[in-house]
N, C-alpha and C. Protein backbone atom coordinates (compact mmCIF):
# COMPACT_ATOMS: atom_id res chain seq x y z
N UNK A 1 0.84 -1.21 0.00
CA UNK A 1 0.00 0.00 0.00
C UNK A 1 0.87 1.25 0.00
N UNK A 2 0.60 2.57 -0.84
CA UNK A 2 0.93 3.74 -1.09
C UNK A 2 0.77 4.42 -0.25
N UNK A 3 1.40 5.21 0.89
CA UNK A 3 1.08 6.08 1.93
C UNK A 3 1.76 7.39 1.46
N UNK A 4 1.76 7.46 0.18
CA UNK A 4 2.75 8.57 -0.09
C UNK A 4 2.11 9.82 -0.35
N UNK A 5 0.56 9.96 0.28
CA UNK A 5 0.05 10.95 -0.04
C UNK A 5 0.05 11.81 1.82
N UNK A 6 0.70 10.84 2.30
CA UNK A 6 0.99 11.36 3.67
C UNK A 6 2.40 11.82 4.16
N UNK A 7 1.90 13.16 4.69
CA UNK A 7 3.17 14.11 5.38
C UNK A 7 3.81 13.18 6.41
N UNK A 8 5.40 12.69 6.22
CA UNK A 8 6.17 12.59 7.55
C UNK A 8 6.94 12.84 8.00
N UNK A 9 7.37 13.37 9.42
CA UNK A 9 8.51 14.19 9.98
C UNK A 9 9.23 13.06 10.54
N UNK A 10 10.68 13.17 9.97
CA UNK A 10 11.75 12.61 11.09
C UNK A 10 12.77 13.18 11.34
N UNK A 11 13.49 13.01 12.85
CA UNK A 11 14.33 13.83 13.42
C UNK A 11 15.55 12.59 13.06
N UNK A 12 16.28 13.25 12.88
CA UNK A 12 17.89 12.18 13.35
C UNK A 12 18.84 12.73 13.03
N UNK A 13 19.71 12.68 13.32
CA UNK A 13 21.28 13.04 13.79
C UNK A 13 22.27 13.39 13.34
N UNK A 14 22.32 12.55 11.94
CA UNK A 14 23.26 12.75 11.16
C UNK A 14 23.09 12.52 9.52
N UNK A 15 24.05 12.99 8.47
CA UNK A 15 23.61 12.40 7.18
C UNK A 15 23.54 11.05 6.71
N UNK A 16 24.37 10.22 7.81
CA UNK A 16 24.03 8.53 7.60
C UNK A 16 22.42 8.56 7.93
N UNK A 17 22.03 8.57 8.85
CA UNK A 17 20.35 8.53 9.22
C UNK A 17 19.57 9.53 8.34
N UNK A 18 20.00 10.47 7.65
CA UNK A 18 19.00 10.98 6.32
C UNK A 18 18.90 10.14 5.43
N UNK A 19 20.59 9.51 5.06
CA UNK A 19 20.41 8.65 4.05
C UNK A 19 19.66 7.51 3.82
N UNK A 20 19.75 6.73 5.46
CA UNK A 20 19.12 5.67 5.70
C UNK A 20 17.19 6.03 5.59
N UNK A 21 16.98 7.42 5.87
CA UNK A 21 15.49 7.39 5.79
C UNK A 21 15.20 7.81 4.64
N UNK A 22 15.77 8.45 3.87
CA UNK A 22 15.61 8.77 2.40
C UNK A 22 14.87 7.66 1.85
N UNK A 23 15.51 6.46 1.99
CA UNK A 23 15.45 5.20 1.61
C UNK A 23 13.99 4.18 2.04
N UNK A 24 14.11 4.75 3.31
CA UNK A 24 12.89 4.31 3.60
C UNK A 24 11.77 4.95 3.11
N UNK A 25 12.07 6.41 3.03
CA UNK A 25 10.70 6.84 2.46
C UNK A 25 10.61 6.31 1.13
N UNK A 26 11.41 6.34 0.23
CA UNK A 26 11.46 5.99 -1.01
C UNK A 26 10.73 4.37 -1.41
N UNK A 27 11.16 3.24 -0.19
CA UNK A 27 10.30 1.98 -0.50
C UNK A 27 9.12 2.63 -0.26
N UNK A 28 8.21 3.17 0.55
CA UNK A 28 7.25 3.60 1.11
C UNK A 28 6.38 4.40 -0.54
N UNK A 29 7.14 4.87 -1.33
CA UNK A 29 6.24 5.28 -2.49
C UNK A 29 6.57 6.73 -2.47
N UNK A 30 7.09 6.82 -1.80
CA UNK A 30 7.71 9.02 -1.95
C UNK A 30 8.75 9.06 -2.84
N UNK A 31 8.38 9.94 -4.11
CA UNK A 31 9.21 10.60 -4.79
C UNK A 31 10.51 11.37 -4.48
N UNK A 32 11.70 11.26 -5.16
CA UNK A 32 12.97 11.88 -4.77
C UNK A 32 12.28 13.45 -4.55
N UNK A 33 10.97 14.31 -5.56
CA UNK A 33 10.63 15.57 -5.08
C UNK A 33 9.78 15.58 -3.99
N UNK A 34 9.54 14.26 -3.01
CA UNK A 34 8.62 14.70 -2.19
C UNK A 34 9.35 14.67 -0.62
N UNK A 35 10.59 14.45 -1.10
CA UNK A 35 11.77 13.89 -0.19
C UNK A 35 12.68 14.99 0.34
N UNK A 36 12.26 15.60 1.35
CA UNK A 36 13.18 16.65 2.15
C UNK A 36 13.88 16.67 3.19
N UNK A 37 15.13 17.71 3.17
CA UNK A 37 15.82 17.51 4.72
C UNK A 37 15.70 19.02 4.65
N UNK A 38 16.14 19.20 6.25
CA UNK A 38 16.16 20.82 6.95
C UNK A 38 16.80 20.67 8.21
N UNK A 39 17.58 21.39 7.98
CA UNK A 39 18.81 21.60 9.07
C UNK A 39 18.44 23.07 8.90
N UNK A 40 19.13 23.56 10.45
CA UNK A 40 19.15 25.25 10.88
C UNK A 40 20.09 25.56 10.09
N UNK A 41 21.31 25.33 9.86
CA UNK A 41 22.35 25.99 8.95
C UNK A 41 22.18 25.72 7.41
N UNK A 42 21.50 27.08 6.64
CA UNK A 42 21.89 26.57 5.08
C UNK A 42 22.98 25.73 4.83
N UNK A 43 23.82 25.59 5.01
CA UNK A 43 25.17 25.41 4.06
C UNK A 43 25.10 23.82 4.62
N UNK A 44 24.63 23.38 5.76
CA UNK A 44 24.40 22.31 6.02
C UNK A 44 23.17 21.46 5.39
N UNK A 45 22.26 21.84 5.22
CA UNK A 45 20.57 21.84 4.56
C UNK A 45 21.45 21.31 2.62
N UNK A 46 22.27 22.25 2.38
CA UNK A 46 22.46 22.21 1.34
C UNK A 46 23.23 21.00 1.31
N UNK A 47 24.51 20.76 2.08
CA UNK A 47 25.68 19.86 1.83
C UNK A 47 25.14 18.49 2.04
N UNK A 48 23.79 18.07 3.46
CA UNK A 48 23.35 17.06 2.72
C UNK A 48 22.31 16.92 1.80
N UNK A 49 21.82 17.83 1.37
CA UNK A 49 20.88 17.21 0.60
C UNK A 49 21.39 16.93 -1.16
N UNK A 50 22.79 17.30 -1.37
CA UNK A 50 23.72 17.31 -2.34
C UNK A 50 24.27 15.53 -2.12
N UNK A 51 24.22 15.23 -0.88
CA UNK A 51 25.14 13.61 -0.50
C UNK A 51 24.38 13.19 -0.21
N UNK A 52 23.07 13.32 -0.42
CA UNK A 52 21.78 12.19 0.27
C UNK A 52 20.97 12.15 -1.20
N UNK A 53 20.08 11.69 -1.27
CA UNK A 53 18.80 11.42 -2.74
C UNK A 53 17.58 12.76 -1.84
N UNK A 54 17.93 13.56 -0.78
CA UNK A 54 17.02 14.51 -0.43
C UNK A 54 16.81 15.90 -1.36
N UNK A 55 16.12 16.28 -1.23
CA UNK A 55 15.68 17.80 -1.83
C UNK A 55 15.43 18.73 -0.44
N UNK A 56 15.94 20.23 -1.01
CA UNK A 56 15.96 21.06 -0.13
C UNK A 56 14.45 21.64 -0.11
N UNK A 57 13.69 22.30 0.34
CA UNK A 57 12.56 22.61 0.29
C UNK A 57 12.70 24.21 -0.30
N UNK A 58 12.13 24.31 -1.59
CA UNK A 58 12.22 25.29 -2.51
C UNK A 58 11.08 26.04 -2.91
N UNK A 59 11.08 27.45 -3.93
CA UNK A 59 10.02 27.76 -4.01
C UNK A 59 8.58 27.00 -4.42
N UNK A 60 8.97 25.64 -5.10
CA UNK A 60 7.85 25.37 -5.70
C UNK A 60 6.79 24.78 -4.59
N UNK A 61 7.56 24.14 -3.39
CA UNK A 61 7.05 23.57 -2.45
C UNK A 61 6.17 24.77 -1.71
N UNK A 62 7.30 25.72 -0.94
CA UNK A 62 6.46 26.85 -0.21
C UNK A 62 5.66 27.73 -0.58
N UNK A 63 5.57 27.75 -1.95
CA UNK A 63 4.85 28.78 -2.80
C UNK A 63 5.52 30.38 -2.80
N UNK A 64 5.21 31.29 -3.75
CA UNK A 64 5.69 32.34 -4.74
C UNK A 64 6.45 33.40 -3.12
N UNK A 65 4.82 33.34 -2.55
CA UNK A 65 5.02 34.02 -1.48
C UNK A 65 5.95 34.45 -0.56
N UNK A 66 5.54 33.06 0.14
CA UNK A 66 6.70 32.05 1.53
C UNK A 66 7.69 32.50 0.78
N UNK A 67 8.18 31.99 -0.15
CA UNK A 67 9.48 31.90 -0.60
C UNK A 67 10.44 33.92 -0.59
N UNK A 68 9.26 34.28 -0.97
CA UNK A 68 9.77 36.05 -0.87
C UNK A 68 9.90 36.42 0.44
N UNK A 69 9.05 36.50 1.21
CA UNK A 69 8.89 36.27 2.95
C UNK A 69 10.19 35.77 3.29
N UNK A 70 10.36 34.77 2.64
CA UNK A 70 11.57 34.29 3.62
C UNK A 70 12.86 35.32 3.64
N UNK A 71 12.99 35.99 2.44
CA UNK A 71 13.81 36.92 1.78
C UNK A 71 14.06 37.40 3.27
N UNK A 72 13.15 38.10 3.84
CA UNK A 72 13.42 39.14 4.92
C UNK A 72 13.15 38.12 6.51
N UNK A 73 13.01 37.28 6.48
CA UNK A 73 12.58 37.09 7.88
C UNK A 73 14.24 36.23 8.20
N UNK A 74 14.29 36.32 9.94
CA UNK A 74 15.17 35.62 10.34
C UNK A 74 15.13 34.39 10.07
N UNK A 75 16.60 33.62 10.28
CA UNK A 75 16.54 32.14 10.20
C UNK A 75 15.27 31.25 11.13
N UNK A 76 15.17 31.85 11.86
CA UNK A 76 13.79 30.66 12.80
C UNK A 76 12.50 31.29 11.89
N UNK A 77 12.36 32.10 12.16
CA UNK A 77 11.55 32.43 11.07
C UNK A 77 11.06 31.57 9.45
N UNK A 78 12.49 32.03 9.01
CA UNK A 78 11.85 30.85 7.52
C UNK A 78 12.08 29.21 7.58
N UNK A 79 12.50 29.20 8.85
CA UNK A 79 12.36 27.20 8.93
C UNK A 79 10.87 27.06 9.27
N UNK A 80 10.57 27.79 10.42
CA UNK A 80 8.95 27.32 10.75
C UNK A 80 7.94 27.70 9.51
N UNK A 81 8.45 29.01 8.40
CA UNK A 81 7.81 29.01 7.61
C UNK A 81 8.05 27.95 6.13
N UNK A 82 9.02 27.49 5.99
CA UNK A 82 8.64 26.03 5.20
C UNK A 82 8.62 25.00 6.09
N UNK A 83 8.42 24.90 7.13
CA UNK A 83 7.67 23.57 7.81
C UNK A 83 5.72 23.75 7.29
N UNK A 84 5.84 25.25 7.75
CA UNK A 84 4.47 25.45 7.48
C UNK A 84 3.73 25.32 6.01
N UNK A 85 4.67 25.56 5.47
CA UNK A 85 3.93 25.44 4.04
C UNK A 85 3.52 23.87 3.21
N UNK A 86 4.44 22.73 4.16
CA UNK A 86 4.37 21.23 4.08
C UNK A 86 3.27 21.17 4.81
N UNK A 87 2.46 21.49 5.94
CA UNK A 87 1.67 21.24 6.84
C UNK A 87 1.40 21.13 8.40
N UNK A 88 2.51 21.17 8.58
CA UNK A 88 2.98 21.15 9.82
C UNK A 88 2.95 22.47 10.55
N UNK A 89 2.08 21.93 11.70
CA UNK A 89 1.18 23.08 12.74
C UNK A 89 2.48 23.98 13.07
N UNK A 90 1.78 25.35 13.34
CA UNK A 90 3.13 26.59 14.21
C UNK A 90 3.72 25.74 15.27
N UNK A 91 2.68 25.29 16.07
CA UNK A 91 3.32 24.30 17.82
C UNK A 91 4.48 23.29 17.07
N UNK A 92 3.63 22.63 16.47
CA UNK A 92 5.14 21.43 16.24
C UNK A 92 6.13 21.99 15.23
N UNK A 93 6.32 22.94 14.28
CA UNK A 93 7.21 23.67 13.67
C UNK A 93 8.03 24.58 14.59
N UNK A 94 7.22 25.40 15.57
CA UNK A 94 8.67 25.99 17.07
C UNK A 94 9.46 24.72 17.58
N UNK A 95 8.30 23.37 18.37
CA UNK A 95 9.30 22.42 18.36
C UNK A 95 10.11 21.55 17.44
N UNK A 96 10.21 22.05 16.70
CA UNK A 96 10.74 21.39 15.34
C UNK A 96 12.20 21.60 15.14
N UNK A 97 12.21 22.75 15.37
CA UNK A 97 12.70 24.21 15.33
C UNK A 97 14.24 24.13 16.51
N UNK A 98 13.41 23.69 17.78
CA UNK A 98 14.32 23.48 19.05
C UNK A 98 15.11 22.52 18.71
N UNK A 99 14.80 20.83 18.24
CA UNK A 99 15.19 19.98 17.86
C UNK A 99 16.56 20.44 16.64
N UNK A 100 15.94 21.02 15.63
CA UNK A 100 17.54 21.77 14.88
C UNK A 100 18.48 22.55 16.14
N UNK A 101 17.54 23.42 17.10
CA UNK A 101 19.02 24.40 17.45
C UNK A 101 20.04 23.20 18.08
N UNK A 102 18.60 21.99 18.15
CA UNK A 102 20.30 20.61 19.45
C UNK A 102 20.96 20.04 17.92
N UNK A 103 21.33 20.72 16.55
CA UNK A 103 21.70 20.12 15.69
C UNK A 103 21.08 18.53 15.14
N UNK A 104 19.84 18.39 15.48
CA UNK A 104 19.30 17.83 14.85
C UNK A 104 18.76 17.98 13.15
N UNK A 105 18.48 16.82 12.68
CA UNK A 105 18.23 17.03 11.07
C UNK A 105 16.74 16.51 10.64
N UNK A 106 15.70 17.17 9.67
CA UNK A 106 14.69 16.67 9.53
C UNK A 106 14.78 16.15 8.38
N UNK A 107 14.34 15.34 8.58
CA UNK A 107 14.03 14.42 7.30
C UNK A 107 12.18 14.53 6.93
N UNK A 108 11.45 15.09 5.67
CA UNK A 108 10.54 15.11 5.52
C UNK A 108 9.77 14.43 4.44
N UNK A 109 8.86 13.88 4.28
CA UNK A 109 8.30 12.98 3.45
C UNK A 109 6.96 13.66 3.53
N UNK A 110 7.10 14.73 2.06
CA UNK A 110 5.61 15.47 2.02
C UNK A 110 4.66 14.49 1.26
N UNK A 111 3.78 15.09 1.98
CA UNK A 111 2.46 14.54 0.88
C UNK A 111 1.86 14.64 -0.42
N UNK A 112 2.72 16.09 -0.67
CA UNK A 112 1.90 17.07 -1.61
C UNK A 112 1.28 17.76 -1.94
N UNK A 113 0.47 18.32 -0.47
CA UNK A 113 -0.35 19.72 -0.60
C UNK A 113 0.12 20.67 0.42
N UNK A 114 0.09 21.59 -0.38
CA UNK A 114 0.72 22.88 -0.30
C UNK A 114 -0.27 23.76 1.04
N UNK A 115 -0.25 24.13 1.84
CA UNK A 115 -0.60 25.04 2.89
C UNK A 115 -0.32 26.49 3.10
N UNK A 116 -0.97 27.78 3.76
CA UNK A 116 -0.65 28.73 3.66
C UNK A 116 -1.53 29.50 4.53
N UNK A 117 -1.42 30.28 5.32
CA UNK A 117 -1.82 31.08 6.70
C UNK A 117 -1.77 29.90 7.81
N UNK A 118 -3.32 30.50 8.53
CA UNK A 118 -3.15 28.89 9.76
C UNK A 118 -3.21 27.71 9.67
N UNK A 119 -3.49 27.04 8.47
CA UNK A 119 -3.97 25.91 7.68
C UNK A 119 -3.08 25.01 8.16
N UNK A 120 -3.04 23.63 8.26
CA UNK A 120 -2.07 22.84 8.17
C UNK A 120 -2.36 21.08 8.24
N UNK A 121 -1.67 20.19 8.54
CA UNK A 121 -2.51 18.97 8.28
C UNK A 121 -2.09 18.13 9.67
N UNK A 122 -3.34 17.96 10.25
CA UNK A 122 -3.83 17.28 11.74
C UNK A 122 -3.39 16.21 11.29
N UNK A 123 -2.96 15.14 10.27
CA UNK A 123 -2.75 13.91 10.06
C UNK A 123 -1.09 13.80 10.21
N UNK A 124 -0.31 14.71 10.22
CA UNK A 124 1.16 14.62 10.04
C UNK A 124 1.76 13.90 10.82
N UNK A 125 2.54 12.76 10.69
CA UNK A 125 3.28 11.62 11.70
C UNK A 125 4.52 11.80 11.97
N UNK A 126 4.99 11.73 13.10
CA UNK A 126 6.40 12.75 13.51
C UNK A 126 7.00 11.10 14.33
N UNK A 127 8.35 11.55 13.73
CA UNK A 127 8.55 10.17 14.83
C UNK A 127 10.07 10.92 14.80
N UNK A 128 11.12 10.43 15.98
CA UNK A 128 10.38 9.81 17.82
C UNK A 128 8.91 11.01 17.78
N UNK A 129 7.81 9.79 18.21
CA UNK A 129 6.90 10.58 18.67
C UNK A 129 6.96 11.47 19.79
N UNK A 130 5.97 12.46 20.21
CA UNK A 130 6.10 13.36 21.01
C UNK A 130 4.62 13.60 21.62
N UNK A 131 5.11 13.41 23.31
CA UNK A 131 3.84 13.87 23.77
C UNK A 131 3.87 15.31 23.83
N UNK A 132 1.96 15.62 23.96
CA UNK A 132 2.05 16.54 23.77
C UNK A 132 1.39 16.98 25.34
């Protein structure tokens, strides 16, 4: 079965564990474009997603907007705003957010629909899970 129309967040550590989930998302039915990482440091965001099968999350994902927005806003700023534009609520995009400043790495497996103001998708599966 195809679950690839579903958003998923994973945290892990390093570019061996992007690589390794890349992979998993990929048996799972996610496209190399539906396949993202996000780290707090560009140059890091960039260097693995250059050594992994990941994609960086770009204008086409965040839309015309987001993507100009980001122009001016701080770095925490435009991470929670392309978390947001994948679906992922403000609450779990600040904690999302904390998880990068401990140099953590996300690994994301979008679904494919695009989001924008408060909107976002109640179905999104985050693992290590998190109580809330």
């Amino acid at each position: 079965m195809n679950n690839a129309t579903n958003t998923k967040v994973h945290t892990v550590n390093n570019a061996v564990e992007v690589q390794e989930q890349v992979y998993k998302f990929q048996t799972e039915g996610y496209a190399k474009d539906q396949i993202f990482v996000l780290t707090h440091d560009k140059d890091r965001t960039k260097r693995i997603a250059e050594n992994t099968d990941a994609e960086k999350i770009g204008v086409a994902e965040e839309g015309l907007s987001t993507a100009i927005a980001n122009i001016f806003r701080s770095g925490g700023d435009e991470l929670r705003a392309k978390m947001r534009s994948l679906g992922i609520s403000e609450r779990d995009a600040q904690r999302l957010e904390r998880e990068m400043d401990q140099d953590k790495v996300l690994v994301i497996a979008w679904g494919g629909k695009e989001y924008s103001g408060e909107d976002f998708d109640p179905s999104v599966y985050y693992y290590p899970h998190y109580i809330v």
